[in-house]
Protein backbone atom coordinates (compact mmCIF):
# COMPACT_ATOMS: atom_id res chain seq x y z
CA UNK A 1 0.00 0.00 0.00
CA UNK A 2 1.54 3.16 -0.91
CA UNK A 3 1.98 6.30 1.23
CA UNK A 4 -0.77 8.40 -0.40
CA UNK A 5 -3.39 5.90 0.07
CA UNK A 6 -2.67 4.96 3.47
CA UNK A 7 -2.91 8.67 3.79
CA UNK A 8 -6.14 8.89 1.98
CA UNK A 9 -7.49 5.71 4.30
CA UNK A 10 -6.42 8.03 7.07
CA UNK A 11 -8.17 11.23 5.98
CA UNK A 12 -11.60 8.91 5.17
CA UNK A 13 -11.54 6.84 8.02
CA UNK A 14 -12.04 10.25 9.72
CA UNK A 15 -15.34 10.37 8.83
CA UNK A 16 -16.60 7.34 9.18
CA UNK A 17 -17.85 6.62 12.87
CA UNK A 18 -19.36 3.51 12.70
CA UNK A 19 -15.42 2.67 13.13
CA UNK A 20 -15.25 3.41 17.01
CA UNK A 21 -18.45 1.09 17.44
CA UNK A 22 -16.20 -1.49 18.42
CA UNK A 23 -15.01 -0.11 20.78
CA UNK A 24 -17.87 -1.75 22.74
CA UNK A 25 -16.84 -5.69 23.32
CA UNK A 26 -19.30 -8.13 21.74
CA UNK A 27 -20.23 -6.34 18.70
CA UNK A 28 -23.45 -4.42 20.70
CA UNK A 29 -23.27 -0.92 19.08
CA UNK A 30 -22.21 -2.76 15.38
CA UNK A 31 -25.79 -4.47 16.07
CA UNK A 32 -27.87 -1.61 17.46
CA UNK A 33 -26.91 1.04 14.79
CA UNK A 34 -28.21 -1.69 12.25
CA UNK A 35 -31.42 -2.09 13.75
CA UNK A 36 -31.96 1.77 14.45
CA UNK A 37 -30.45 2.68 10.59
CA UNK A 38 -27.91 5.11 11.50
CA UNK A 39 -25.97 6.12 8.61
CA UNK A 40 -21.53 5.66 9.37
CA UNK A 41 -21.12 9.27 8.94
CA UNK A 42 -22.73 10.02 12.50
CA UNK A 43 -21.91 9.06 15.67
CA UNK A 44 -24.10 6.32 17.72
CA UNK A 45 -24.50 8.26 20.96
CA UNK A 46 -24.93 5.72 23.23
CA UNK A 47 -23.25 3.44 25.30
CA UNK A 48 -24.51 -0.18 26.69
CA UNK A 49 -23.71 -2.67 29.70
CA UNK A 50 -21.82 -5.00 28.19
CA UNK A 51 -22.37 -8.35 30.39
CA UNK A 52 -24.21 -9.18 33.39
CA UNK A 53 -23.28 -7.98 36.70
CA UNK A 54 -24.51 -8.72 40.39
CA UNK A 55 -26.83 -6.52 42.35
CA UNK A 56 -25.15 -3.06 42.74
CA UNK A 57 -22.19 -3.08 40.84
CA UNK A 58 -21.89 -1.58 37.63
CA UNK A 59 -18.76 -1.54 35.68
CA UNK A 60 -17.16 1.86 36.07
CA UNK A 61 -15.40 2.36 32.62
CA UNK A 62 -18.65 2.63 31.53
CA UNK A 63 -18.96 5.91 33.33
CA UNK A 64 -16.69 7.62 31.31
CA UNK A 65 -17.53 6.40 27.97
CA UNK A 66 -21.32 6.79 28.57
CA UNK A 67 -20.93 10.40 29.38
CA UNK A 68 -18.59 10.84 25.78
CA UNK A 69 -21.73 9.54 24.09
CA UNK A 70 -24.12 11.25 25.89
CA UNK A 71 -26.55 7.93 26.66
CA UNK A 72 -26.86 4.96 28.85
CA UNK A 73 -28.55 1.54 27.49
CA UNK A 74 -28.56 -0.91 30.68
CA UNK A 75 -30.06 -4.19 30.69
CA UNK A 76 -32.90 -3.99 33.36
CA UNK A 77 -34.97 -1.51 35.34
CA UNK A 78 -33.02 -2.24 38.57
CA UNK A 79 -29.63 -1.28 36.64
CA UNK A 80 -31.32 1.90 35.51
CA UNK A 81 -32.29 2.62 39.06
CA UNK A 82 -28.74 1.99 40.04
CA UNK A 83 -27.51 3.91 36.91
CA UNK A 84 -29.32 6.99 38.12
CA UNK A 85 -28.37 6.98 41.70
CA UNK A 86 -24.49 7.23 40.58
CA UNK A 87 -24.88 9.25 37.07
CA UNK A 88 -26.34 11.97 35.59
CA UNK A 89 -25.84 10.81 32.22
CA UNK A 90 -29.21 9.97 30.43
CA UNK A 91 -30.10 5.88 31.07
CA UNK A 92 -33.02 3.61 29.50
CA UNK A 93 -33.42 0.44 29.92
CA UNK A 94 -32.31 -1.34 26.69
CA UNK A 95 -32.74 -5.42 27.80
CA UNK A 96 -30.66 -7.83 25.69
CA UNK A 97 -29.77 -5.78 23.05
CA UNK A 98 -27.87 -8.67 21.50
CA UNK A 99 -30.98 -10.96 21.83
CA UNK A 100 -32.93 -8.00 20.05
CA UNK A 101 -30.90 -8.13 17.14
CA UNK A 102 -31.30 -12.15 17.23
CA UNK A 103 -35.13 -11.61 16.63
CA UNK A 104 -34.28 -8.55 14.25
CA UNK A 105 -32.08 -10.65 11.70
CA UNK A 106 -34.10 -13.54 11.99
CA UNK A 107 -31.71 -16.22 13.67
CA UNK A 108 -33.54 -19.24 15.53
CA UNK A 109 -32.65 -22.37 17.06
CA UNK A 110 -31.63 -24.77 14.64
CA UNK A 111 -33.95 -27.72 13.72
CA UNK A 112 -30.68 -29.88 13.53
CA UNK A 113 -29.81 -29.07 16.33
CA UNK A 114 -27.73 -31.13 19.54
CA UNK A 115 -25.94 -31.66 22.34
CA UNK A 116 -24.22 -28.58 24.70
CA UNK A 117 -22.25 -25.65 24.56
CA UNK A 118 -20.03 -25.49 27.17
CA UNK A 119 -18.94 -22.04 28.13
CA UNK A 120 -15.72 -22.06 29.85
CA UNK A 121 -15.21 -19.50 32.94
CA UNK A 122 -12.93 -17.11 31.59
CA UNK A 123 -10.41 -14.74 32.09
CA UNK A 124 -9.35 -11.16 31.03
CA UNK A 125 -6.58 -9.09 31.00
CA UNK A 126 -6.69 -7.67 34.92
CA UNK A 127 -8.23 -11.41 36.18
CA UNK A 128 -7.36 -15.29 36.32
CA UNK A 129 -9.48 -17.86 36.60
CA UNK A 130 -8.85 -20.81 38.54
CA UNK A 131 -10.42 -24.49 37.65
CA UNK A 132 -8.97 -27.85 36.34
CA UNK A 133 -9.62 -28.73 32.65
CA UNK A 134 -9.12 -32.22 33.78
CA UNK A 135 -11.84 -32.32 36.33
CA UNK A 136 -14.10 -30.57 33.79
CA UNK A 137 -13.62 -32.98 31.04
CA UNK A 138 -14.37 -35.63 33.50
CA UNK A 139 -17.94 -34.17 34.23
CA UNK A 140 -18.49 -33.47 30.98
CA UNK A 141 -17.68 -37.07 29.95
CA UNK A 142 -20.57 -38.16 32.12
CA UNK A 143 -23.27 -36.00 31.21
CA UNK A 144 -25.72 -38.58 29.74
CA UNK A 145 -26.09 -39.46 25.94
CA UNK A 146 -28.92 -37.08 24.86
CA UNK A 147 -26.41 -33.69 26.59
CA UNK A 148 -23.58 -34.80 23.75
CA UNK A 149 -21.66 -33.75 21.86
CA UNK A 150 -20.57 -31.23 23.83
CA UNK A 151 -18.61 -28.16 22.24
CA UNK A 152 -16.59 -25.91 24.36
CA UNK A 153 -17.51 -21.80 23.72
CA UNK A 154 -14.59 -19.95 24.02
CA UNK A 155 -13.92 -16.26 25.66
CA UNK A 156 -11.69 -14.18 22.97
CA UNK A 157 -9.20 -13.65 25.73
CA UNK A 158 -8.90 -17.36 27.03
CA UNK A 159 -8.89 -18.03 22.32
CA UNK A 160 -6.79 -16.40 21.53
CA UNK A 161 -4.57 -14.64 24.35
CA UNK A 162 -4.52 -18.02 26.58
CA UNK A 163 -4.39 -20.63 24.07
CA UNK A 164 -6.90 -22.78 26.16
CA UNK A 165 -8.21 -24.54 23.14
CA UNK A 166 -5.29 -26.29 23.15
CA UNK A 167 -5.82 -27.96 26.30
CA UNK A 168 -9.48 -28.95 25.35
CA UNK A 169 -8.48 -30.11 21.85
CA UNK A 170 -5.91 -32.55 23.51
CA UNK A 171 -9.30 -33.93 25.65
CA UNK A 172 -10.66 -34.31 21.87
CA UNK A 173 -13.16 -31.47 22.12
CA UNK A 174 -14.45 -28.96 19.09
CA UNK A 175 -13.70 -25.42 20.18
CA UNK A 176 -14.68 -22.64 18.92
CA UNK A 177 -15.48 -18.77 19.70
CA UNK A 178 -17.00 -15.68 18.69
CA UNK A 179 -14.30 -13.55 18.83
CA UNK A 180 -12.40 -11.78 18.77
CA UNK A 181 -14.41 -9.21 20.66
CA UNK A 182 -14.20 -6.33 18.77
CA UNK A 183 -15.34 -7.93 15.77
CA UNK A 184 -18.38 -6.35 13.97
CA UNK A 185 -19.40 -10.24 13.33
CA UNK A 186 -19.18 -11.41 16.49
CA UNK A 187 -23.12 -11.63 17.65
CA UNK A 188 -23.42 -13.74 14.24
CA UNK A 189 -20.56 -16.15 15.32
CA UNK A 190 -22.23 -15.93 18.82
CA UNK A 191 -25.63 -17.27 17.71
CA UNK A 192 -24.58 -19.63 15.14
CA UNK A 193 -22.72 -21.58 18.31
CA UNK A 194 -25.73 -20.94 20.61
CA UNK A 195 -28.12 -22.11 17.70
CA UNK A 196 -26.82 -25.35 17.05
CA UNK A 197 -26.97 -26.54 20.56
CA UNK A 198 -29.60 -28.02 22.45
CA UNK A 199 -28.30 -27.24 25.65
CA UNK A 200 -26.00 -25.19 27.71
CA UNK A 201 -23.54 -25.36 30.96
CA UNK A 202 -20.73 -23.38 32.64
CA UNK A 203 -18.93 -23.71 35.76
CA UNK A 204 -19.05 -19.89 36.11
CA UNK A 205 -21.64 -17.02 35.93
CA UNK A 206 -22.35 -15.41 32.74
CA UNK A 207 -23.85 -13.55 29.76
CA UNK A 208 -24.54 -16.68 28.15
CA UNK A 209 -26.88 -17.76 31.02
CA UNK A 210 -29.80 -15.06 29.30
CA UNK A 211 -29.00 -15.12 26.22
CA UNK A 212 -29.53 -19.20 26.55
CA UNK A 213 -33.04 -18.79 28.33
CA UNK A 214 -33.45 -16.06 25.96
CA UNK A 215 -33.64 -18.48 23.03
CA UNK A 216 -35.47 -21.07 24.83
CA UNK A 217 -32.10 -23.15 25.57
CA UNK A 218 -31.98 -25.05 29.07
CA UNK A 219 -28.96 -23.62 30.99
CA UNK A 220 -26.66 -25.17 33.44
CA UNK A 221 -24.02 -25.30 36.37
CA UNK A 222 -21.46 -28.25 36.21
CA UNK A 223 -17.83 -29.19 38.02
CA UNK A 224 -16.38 -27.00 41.07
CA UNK A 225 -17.18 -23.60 41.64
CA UNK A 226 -14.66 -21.20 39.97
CA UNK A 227 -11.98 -18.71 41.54
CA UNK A 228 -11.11 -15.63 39.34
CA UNK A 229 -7.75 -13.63 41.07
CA UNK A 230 -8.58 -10.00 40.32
CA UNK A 231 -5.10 -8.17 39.90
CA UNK A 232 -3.89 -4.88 41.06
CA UNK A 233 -5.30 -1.84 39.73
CA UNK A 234 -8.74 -4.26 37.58
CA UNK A 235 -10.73 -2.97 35.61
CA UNK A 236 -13.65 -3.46 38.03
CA UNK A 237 -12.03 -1.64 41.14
CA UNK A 238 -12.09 -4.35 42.97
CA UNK A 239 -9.97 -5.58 45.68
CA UNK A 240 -7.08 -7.38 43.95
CA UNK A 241 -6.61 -11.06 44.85
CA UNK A 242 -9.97 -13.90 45.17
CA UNK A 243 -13.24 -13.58 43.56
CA UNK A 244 -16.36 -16.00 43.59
CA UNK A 245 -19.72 -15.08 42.60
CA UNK A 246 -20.69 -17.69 44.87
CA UNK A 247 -19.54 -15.41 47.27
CA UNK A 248 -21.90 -12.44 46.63
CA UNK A 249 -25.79 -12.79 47.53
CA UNK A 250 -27.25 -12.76 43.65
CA UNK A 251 -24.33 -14.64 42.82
CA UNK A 252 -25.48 -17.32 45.13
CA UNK A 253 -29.00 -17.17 43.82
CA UNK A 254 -28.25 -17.33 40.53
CA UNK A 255 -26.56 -21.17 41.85
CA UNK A 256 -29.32 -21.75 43.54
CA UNK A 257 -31.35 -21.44 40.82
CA UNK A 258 -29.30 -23.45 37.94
CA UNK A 259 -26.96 -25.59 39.98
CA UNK A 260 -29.29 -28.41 39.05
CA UNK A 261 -27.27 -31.08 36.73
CA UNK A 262 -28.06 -31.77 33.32
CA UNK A 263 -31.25 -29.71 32.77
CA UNK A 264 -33.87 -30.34 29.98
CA UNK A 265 -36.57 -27.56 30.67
CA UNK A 266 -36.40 -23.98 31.64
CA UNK A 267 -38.29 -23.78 34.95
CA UNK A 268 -40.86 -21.08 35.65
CA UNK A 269 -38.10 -19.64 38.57
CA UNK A 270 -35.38 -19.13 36.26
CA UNK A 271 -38.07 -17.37 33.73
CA UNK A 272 -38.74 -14.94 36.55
CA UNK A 273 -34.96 -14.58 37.05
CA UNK A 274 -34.19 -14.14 33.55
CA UNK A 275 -36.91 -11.42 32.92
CA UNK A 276 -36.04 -9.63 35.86
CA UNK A 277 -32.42 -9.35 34.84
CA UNK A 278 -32.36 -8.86 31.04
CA UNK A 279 -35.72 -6.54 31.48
CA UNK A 280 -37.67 -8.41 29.33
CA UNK A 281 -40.88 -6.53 28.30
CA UNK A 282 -39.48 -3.50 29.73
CA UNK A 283 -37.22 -2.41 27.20
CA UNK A 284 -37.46 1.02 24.89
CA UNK A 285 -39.01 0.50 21.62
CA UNK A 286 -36.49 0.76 18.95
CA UNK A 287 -38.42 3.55 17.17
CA UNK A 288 -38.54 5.54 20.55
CA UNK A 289 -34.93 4.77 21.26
CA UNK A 290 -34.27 6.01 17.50
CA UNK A 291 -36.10 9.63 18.12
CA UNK A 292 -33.75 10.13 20.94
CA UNK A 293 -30.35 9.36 19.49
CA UNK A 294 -31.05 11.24 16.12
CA UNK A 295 -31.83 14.92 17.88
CA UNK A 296 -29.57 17.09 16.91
CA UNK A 297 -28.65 18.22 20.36
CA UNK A 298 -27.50 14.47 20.52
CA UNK A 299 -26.00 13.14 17.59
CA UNK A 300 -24.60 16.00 16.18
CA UNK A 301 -22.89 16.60 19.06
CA UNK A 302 -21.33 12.75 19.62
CA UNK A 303 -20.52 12.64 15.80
CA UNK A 304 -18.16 16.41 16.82
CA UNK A 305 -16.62 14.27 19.81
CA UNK A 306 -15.90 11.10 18.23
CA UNK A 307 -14.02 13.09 15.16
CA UNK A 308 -11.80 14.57 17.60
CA UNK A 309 -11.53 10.99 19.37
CA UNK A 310 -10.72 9.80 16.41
CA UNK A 311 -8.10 12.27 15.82
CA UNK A 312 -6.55 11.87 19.29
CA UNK A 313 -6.39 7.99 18.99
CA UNK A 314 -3.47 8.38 16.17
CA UNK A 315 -5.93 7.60 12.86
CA UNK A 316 -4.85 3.61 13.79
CA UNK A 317 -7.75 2.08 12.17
CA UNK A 318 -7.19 1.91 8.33
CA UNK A 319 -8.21 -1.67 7.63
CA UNK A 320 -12.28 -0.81 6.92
C-alpha cells in the first residue's frame, strides 16, 4: 500500500464513525446502529452494559464512555435505578440488546440441532481464573447421551490470548469462539454456536446464562465452583486477589437457581430470574430509542466528539 493511500485511508476513516463502534466488546453498538439505521457518517451516541453484573455493581469504565456519548442503554430496570443513583448521564433500559438483534435478523434455534455448549469461565486481562480442565472434562464425559456432543464456547481472551483450546483439543473437544471481541461479526458467530446446541452449561456465571433462556435453551451449572484472582489496579475496582460469585448474595441465587445437573426444561423460577435481569418486556421500543439518538442536540454533538476521538487515537484504524 503506498503512502498516499494509506494517507487517503487516514483522511476517510475520519469520517466514518461507525469505526469506534467497536469499541464496545461483543459487537453491541455494530448491532444496534443496524437495527436503528444510522448512517456511518454520525456518531451512535450511546453506550450499553456490556455483560451481566450482580446486584449493585456496575462496571465503572462505563462511566466515562457513557458520558462521551451522551446515553446509557442498561439491561434492566433495577440497573437503571442503580444507573441513576451514581450518574447523571441519560439511562433507558435497553434489555438484551444482543438478543434484540437475534429476533431482528431472523436467527432461531436450529432444527438440527444437539448436544451442549459449554462455556468455559474465563479470564481477562486484569483477572485469572482458577479451575482444572481435567476435572471438567471428566464431568463433561458423564453428562448422559442425549447432553452430547458437547462443544466448548470460548472467551476471545482465554482463544486467543490463553491458548486454552489447546488444552481442550488434547481432551478431543471442538472449540470454537466468537471472537475476537471487537469484531463487527461477532453476535453472528455468537448465535450460530448458541443455535446449534440443544443445551448449555458453565462452571461460572455469565452472559450466556440469558441469552440461553433467551432463546429457549436449558442452561446449566457443572464441576467445582470457579476462583477468578482480580489483579492490582482491575478494571472493576475491585480488591485485587480472590473472587467468587458464589460469594456475593445474587451470585449465590443465581446457583441456587441453575446448579441443578443436566437440565432439559427452563423452569418457571429461572423465567422470573431471567426477565427480571435482562428486562424483558421493559425495554425502549427501537423507534422511541431512535427519536432520541437522532436529535440534533444528541447526535450532532457525539458525531463532533468522536471526530476529535478519532483524531486523538493516532488515525490507527485503516483496515475498513
Amino acid at each position: 500500500m503506498t503512502v498516499l493511500k494509506k494517507l487517503f485511508l487516514k483522511v476517510r476513516n475520519l469520517f466514518d464513525a461507525s469505526l469506534l463502534d467497536t469499541r464496545l466488546a461483543y459487537g453491541q453498538n455494530v448491532a444496534l446502529r443496524k437495527m436503528l439505521g444510522i448512517p456511518k457518517y454520525l456518531a451512535l451516541p450511546v453506550w450499553q452494559q456490556h455483560g451481566w453484573y450482580e446486584d449493585g455493581f456496575l462496571f465503572p469504565p462505563d462511566f466515562k464512555d457513557a458520558r462521551l456519548a451522551g446515553m446509557m442503554l442498561v439491561y434492566s430496570e433495577k440497573k437503571r435505578r442503580e444507573w441513576e443513583a451514581r450518574s447523571d448521564i441519560s439511562c433507558r433500559v435497553g434489555g438484551l440488546v444482543l438478543a434484540r438483534y437475534r429476533r431482528y435478523m431472523g436467527w432461531e434455534r436450529r432444527p438440527d440441532a444437539k448436544g451442549t455448549v459449554f462455556y468455559a469461565a474465563h479470564a481477562t486481562s486484569d483477572t485469572k481464573v482458577s479451575y482444572s480442565v481435567d476435572r471438567i472434562h471428566e464431568v463433561l464425559s458423564a453428562l448422559p447421551a442425549e447432553f452430547k456432543p458437547v462443544v466448548v464456547s470460548l472467551h476471545p481472551y482465554d482463544y486467543y490470548e490463553l491458548k486454552m483450546n489447546e488444552e481442550y483439543e488434547r481432551l478431543g473437544y471442538e472449540v470454537v469462539t466468537a471472537g475476537p471481541a471487537t469484531s463487527p461479526d461477532f453476535p453472528e458467530r455468537f448465535y450460530e454456536i448458541l443455535s446449534s446446541c440443544k443445551y448449555a452449561c458453565s462452571n461460572d456465571v455469565g452472559t450466556y446464562i440469558l441469552y440461553s433462556l433467551e432463546m429457549g435453551i436449558p442452561f446449566f451449572f457443572i464441576g467445582e465452583r470457579v476462583v477468578n484472582i482480580l489483579s492490582e489496579d482491575n478494571f472493576n475496582d475491585l480488591p485485587a486477589g480472590e473472587f467468587r460469585f458464589d460469594d456475593r448474595e445474587s451470585g449465590k441465587e443465581v446457583f441456587r437457581l441453575f446448579d441443578t445437573g443436566p437440565a432439559t426444561a427452563v423452569t418457571p423460577e429461572q423465567r422470573s430470574w431471567f426477565e427480571r435481569e435482562s428486562g424483558a418486556g421493559k425495554e425502549i421500543p427501537l423507534e422511541e430509542l431512535r427519536k432520541i439518538v437522532t436529535r440534533p442536540d444528541r447526535i450532532l454533538i457525539a458525531t463532533v466528539k468522536m471526530f476529535f476521538f478519532h483524531l486523538a487515537a493516532g488515525l490507527r484504524r485503516i483496515d475498513k
